[in-house]
PDB file of N, CA and C in Angstrom:
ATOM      1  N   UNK A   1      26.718 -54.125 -38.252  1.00  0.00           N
ATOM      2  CA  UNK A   1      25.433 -54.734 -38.029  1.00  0.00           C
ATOM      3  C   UNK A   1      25.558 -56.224 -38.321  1.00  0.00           C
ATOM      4  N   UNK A   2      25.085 -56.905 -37.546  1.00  0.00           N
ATOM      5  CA  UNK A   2      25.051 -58.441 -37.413  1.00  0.00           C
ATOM      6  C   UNK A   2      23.775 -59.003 -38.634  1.00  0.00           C
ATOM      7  N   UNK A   3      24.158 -60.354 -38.447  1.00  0.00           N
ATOM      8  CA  UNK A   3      23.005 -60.945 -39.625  1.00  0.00           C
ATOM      9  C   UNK A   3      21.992 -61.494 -38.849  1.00  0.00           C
ATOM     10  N   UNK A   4      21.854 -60.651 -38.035  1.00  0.00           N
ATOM     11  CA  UNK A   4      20.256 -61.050 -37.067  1.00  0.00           C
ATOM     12  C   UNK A   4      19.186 -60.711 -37.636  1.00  0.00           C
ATOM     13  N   UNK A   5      18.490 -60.771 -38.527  1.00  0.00           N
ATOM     14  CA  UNK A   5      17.446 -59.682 -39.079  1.00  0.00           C
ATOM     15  C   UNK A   5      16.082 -60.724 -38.923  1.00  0.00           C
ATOM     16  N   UNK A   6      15.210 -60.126 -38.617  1.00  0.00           N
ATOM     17  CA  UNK A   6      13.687 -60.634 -38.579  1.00  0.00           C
ATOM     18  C   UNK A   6      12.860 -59.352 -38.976  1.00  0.00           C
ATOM     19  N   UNK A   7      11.341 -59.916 -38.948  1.00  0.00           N
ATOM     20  CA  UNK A   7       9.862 -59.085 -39.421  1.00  0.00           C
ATOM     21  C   UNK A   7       9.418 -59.324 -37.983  1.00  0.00           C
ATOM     22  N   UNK A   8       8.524 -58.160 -37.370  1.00  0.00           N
ATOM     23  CA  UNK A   8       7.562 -58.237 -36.568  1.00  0.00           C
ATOM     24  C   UNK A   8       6.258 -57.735 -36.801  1.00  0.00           C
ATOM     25  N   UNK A   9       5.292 -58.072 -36.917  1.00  0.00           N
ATOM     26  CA  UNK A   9       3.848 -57.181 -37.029  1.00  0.00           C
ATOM     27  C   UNK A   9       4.103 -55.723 -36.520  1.00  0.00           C
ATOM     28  N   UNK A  10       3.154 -54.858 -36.607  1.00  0.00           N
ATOM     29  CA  UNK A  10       4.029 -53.739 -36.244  1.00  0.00           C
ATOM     30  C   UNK A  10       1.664 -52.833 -36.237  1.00  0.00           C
ATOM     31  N   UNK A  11       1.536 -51.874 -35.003  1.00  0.00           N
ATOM     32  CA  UNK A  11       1.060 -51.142 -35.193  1.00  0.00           C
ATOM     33  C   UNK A  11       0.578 -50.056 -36.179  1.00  0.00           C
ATOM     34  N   UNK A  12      -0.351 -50.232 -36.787  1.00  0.00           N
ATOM     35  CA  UNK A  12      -0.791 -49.842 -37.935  1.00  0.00           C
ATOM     36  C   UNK A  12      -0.503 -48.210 -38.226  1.00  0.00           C
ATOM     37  N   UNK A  13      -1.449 -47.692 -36.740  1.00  0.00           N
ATOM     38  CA  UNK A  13      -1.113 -46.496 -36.670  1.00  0.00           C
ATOM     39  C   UNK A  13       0.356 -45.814 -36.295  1.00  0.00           C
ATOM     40  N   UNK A  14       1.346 -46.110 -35.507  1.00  0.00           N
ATOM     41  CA  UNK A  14       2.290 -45.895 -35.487  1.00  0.00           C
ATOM     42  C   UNK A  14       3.437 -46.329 -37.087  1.00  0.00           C
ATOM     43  N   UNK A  15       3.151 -47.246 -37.393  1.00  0.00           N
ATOM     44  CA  UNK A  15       3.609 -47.915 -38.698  1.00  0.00           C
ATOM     45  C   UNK A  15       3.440 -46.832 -39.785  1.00  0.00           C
ATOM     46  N   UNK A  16       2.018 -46.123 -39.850  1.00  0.00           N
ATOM     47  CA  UNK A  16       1.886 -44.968 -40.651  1.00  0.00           C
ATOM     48  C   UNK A  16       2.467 -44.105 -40.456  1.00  0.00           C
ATOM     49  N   UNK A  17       3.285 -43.519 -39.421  1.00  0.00           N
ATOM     50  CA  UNK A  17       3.687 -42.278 -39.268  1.00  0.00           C
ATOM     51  C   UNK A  17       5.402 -42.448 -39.706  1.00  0.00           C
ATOM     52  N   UNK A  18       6.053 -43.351 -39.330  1.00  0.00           N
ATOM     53  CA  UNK A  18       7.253 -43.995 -39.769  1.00  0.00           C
ATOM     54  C   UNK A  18       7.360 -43.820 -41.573  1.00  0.00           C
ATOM     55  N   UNK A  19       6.737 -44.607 -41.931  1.00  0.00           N
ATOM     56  CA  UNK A  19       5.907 -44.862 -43.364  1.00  0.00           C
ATOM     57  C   UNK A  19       6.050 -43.559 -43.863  1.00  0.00           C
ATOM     58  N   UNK A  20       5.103 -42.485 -43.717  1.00  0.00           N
ATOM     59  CA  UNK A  20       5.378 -41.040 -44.388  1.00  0.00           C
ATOM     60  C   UNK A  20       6.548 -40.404 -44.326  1.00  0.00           C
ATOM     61  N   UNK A  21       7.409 -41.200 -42.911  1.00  0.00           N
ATOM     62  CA  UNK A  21       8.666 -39.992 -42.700  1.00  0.00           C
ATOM     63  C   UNK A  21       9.325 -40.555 -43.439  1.00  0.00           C
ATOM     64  N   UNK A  22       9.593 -42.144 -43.816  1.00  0.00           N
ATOM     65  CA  UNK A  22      10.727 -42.608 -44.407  1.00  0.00           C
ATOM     66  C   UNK A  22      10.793 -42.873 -45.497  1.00  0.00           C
ATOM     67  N   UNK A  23       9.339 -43.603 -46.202  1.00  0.00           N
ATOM     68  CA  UNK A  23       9.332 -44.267 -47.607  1.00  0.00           C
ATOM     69  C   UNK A  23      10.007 -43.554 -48.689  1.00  0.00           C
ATOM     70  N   UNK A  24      10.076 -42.193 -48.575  1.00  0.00           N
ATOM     71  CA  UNK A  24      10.458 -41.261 -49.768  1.00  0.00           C
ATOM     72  C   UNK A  24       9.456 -40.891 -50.602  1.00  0.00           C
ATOM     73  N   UNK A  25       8.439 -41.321 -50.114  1.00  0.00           N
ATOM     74  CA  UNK A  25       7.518 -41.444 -51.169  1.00  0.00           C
ATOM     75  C   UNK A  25       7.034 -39.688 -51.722  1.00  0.00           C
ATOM     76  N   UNK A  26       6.841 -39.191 -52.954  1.00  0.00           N
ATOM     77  CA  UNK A  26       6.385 -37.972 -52.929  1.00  0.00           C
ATOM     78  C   UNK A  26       5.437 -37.359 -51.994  1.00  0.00           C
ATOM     79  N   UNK A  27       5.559 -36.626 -51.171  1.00  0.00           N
ATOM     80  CA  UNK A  27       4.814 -35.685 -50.116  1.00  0.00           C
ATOM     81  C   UNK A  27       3.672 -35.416 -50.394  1.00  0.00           C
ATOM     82  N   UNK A  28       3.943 -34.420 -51.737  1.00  0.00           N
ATOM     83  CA  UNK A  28       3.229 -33.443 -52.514  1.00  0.00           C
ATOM     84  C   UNK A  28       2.245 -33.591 -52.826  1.00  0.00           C
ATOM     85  N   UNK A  29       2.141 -35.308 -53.545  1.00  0.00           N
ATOM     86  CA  UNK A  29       1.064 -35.945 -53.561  1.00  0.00           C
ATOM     87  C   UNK A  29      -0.330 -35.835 -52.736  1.00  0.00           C
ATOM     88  N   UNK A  30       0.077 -35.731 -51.670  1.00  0.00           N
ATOM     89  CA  UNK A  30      -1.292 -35.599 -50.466  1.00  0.00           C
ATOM     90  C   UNK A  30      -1.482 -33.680 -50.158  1.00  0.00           C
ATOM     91  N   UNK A  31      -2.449 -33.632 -49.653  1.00  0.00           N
ATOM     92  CA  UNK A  31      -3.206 -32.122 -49.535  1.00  0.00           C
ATOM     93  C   UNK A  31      -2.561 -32.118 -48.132  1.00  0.00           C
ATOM     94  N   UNK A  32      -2.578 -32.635 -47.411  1.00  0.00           N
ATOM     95  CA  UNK A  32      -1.774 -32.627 -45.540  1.00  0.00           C
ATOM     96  C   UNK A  32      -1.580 -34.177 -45.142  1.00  0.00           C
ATOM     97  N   UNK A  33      -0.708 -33.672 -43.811  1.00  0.00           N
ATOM     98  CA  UNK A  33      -0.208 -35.029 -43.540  1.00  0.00           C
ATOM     99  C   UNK A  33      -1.325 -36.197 -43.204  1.00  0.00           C
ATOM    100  N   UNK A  34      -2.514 -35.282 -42.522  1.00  0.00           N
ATOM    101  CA  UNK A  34      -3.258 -36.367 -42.207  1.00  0.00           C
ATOM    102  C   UNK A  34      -4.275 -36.904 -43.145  1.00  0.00           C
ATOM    103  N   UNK A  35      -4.093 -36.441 -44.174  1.00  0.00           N
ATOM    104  CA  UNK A  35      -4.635 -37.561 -45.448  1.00  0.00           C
ATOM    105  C   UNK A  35      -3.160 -38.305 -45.762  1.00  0.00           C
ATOM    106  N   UNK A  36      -2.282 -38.147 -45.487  1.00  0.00           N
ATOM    107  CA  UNK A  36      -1.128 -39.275 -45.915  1.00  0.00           C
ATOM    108  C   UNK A  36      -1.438 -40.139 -45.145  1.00  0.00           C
ATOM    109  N   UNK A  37      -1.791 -39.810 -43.739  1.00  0.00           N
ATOM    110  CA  UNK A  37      -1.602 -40.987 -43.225  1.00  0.00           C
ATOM    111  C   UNK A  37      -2.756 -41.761 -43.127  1.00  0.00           C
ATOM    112  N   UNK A  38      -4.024 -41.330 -43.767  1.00  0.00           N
ATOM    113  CA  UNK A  38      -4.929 -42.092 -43.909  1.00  0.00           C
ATOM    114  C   UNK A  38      -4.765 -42.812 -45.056  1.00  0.00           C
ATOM    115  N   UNK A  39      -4.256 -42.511 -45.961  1.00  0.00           N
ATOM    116  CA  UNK A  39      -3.988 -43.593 -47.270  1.00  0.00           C
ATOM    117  C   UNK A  39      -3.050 -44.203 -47.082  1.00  0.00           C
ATOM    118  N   UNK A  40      -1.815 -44.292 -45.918  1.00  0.00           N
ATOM    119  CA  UNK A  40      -1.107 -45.154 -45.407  1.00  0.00           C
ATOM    120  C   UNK A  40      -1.616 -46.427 -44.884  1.00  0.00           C
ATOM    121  N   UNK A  41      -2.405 -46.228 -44.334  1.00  0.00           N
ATOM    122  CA  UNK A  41      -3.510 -46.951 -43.160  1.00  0.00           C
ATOM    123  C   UNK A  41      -4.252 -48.001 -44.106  1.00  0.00           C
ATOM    124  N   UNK A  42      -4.236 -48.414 -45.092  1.00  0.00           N
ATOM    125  CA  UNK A  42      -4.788 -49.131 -46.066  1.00  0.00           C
ATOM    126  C   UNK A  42      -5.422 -50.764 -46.076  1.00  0.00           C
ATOM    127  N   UNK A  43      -4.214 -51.224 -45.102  1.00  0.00           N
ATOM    128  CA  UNK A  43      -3.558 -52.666 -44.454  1.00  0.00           C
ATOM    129  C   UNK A  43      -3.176 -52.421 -43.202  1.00  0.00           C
ATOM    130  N   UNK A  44      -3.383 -53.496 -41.874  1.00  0.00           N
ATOM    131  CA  UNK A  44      -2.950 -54.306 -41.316  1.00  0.00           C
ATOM    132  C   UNK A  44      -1.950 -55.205 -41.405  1.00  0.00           C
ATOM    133  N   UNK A  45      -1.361 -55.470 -42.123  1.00  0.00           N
ATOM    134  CA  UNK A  45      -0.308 -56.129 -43.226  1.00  0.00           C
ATOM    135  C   UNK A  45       0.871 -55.289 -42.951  1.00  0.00           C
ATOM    136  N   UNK A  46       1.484 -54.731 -41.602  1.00  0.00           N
ATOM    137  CA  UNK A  46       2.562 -53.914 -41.456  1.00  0.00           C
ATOM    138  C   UNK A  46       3.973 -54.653 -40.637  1.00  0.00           C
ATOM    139  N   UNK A  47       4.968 -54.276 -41.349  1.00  0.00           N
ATOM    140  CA  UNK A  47       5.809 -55.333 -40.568  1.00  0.00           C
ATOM    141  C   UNK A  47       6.943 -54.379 -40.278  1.00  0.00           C
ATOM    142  N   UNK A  48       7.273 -54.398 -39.222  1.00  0.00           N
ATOM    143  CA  UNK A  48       8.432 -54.089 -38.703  1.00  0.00           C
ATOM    144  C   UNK A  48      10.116 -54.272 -38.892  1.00  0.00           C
ATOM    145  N   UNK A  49      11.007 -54.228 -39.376  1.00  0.00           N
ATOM    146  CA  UNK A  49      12.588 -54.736 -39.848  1.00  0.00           C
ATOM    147  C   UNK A  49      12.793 -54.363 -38.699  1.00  0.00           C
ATOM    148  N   UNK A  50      13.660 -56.236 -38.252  1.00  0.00           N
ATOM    149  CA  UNK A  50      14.378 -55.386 -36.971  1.00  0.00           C
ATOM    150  C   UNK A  50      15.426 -56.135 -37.024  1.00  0.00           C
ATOM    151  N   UNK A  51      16.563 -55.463 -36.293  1.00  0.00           N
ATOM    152  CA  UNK A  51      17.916 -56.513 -36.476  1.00  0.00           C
ATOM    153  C   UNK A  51      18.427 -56.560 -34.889  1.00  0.00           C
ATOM    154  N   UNK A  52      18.634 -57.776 -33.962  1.00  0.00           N
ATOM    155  CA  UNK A  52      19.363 -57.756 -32.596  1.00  0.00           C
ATOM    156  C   UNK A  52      18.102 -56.938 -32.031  1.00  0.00           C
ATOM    157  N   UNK A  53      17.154 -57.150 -32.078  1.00  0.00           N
ATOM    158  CA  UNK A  53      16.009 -56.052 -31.098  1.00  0.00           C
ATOM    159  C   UNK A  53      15.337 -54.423 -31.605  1.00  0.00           C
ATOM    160  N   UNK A  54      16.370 -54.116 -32.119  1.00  0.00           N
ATOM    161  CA  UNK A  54      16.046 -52.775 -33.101  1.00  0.00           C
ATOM    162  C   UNK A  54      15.540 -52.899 -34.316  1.00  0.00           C
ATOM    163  N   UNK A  55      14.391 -52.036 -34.174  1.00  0.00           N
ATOM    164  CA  UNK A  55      13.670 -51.219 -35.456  1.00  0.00           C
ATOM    165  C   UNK A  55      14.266 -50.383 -36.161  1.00  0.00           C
ATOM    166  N   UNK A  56      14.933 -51.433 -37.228  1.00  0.00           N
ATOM    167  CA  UNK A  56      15.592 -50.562 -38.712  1.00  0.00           C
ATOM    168  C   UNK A  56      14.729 -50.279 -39.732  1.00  0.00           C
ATOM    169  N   UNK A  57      13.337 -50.352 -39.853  1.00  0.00           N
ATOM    170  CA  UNK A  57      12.613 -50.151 -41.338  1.00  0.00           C
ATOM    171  C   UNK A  57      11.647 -50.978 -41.119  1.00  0.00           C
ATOM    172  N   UNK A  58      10.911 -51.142 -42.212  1.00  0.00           N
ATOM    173  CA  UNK A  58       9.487 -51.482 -42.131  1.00  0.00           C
ATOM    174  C   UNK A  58       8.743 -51.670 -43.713  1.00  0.00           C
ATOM    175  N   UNK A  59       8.213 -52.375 -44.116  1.00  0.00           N
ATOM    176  CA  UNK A  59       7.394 -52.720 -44.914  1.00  0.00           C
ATOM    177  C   UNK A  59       5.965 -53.332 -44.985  1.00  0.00           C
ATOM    178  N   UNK A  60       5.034 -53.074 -45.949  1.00  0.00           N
ATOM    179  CA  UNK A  60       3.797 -53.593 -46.112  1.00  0.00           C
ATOM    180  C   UNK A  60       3.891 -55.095 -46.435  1.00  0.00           C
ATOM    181  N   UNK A  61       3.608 -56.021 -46.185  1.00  0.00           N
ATOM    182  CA  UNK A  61       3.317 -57.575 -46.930  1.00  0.00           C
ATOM    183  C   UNK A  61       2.213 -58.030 -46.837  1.00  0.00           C
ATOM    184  N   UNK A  62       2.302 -58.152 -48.121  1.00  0.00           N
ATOM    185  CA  UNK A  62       0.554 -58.546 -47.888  1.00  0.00           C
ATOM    186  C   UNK A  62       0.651 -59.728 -49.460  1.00  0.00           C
ATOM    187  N   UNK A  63       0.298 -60.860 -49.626  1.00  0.00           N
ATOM    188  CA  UNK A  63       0.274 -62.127 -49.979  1.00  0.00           C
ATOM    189  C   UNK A  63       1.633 -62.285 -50.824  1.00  0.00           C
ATOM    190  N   UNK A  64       2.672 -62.167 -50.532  1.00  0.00           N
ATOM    191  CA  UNK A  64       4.210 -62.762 -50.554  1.00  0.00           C
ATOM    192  C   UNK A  64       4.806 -61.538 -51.254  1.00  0.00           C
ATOM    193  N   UNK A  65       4.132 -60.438 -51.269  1.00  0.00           N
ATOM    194  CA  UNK A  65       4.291 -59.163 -51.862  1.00  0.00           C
ATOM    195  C   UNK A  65       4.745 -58.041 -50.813  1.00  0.00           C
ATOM    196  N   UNK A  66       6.045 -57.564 -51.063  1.00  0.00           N
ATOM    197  CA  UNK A  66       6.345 -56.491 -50.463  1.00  0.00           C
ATOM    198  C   UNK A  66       6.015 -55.106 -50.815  1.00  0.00           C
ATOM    199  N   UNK A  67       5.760 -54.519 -50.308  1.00  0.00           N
ATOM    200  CA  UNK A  67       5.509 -52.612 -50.849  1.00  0.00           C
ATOM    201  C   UNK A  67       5.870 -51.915 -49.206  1.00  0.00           C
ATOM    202  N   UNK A  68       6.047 -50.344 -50.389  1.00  0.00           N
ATOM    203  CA  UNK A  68       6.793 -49.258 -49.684  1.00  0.00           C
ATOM    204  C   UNK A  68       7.932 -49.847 -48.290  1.00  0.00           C
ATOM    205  N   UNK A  69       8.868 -50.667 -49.169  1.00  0.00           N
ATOM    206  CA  UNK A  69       9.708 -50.575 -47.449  1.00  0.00           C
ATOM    207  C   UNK A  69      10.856 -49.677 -47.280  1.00  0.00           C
ATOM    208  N   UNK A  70      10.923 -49.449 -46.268  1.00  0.00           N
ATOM    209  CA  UNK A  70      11.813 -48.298 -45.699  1.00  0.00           C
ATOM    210  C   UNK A  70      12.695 -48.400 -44.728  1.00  0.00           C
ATOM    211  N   UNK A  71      13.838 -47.571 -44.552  1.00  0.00           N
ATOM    212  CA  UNK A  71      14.614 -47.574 -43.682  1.00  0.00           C
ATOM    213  C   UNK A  71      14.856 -46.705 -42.733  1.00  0.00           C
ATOM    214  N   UNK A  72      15.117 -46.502 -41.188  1.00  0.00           N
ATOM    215  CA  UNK A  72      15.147 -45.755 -40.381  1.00  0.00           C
ATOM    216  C   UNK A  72      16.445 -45.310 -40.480  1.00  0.00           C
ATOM    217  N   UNK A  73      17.020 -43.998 -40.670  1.00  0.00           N
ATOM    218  CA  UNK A  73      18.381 -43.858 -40.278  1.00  0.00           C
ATOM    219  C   UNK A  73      19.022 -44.116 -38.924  1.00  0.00           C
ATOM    220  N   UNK A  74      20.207 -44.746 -38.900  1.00  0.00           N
ATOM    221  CA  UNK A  74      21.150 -44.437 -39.854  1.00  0.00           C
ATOM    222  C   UNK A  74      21.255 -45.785 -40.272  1.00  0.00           C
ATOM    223  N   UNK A  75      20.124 -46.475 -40.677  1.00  0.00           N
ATOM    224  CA  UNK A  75      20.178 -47.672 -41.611  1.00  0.00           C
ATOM    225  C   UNK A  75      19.497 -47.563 -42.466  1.00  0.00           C
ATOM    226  N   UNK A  76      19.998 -46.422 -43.263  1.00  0.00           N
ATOM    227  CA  UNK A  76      19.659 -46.136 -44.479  1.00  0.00           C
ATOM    228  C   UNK A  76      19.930 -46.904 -45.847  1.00  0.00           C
ATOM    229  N   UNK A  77      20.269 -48.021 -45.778  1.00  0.00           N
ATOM    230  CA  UNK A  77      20.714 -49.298 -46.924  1.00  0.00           C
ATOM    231  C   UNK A  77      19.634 -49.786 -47.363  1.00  0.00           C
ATOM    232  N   UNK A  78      18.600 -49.245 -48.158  1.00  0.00           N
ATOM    233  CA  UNK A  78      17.464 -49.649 -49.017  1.00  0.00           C
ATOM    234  C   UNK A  78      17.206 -51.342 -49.393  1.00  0.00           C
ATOM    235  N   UNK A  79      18.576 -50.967 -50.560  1.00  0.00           N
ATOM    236  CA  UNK A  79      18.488 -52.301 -50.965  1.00  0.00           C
ATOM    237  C   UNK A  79      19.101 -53.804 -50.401  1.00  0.00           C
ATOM    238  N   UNK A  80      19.324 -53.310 -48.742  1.00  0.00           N
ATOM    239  CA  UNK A  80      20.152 -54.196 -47.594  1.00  0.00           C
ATOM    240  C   UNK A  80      18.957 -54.744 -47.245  1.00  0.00           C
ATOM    241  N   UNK A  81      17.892 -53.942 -47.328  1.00  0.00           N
ATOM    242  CA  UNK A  81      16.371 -54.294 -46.331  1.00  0.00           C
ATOM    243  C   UNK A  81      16.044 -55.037 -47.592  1.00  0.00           C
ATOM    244  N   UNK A  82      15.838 -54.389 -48.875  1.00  0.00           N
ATOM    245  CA  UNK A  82      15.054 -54.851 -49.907  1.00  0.00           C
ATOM    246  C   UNK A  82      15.563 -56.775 -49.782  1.00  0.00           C
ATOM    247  N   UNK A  83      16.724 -56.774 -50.022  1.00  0.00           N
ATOM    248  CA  UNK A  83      17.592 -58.333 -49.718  1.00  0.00           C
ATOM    249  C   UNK A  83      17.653 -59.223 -48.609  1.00  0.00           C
ATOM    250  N   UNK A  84      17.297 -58.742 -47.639  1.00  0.00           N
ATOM    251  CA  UNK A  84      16.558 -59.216 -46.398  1.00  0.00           C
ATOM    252  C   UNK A  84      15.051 -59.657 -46.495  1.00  0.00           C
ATOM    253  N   UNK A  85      14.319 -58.351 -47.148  1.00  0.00           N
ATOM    254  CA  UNK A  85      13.090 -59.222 -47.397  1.00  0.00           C
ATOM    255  C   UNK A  85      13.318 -60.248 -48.581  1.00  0.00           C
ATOM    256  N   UNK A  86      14.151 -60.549 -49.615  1.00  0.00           N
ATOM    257  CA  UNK A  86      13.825 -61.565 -50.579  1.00  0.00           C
ATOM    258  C   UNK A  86      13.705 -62.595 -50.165  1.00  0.00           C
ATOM    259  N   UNK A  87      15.171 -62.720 -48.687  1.00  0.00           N
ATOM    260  CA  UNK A  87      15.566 -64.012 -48.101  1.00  0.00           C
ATOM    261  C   UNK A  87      14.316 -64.052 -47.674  1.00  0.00           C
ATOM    262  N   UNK A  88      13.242 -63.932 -47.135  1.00  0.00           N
ATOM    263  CA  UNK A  88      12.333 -64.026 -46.860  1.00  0.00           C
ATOM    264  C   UNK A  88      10.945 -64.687 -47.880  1.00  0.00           C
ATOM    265  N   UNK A  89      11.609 -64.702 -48.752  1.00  0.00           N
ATOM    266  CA  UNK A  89      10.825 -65.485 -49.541  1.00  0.00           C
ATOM    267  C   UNK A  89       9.780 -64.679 -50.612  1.00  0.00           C
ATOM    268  N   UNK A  90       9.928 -63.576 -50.465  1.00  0.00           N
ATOM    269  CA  UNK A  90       8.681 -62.710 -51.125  1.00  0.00           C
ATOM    270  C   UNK A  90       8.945 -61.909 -51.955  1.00  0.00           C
ATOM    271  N   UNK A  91       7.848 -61.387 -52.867  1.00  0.00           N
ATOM    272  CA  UNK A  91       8.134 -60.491 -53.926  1.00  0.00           C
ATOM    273  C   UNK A  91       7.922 -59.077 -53.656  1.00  0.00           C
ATOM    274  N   UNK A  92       9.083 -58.463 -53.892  1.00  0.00           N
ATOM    275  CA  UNK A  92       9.239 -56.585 -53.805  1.00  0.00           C
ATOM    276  C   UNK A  92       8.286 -55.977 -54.799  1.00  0.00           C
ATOM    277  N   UNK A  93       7.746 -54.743 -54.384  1.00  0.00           N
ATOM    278  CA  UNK A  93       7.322 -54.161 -55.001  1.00  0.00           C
ATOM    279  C   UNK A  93       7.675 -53.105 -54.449  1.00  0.00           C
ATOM    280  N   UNK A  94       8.817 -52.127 -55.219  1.00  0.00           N
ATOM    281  CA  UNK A  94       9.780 -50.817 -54.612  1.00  0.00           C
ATOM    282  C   UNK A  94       8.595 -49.783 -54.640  1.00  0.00           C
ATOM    283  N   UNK A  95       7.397 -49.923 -55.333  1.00  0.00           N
ATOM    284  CA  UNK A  95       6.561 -48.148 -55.269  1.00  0.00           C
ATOM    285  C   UNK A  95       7.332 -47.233 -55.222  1.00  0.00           C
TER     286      UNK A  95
END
């Protein structure tokens, strides 16, 4: 993988469904999926990871603050994305 990496805004609702499959986040937590994905849905504030044109992962930003970002396999390198967003100037918040 090349050092092409950018953020794109990203569809809220589609962004949510990504979001539940990937974040890791405990499941269990929610009663069904479609209350996950309504407490996904929180923000507009959804950004897309993409590297050379492809959608590798995705995170929330919302005022220089990162939350829940994630990776699509098989770019599964957490803390590759997490370091991509720093270069970016902003503060992680792993949730």
């Amino acid at each position: 993988m090349s050092n092409n990496y950018g953020i794109e805004l990203a569809d809220k609702e589609l962004f949510a469904v990504y979001q539940v499959l990937y974040a890791n986040a405990d499941i269990e937590m929610w009663y069904d999926w479609k209350a996950r994905l309504e407490d996904t849905k929180f923000t507009d504030q959804c950004y897309w990871i993409m590297s050379e044109g492809i959608t590798i992962g995705g995170a929330i930003i919302m005022h220089d603050t990162v939350m829940y970002p994630f990776t699509i396999p098989p770019y599964a390198d957490r803390m590759g994305s997490a370091n991509l967003l720093a270069e970016q100037h902003v503060h992680l918040y792993m949730g």
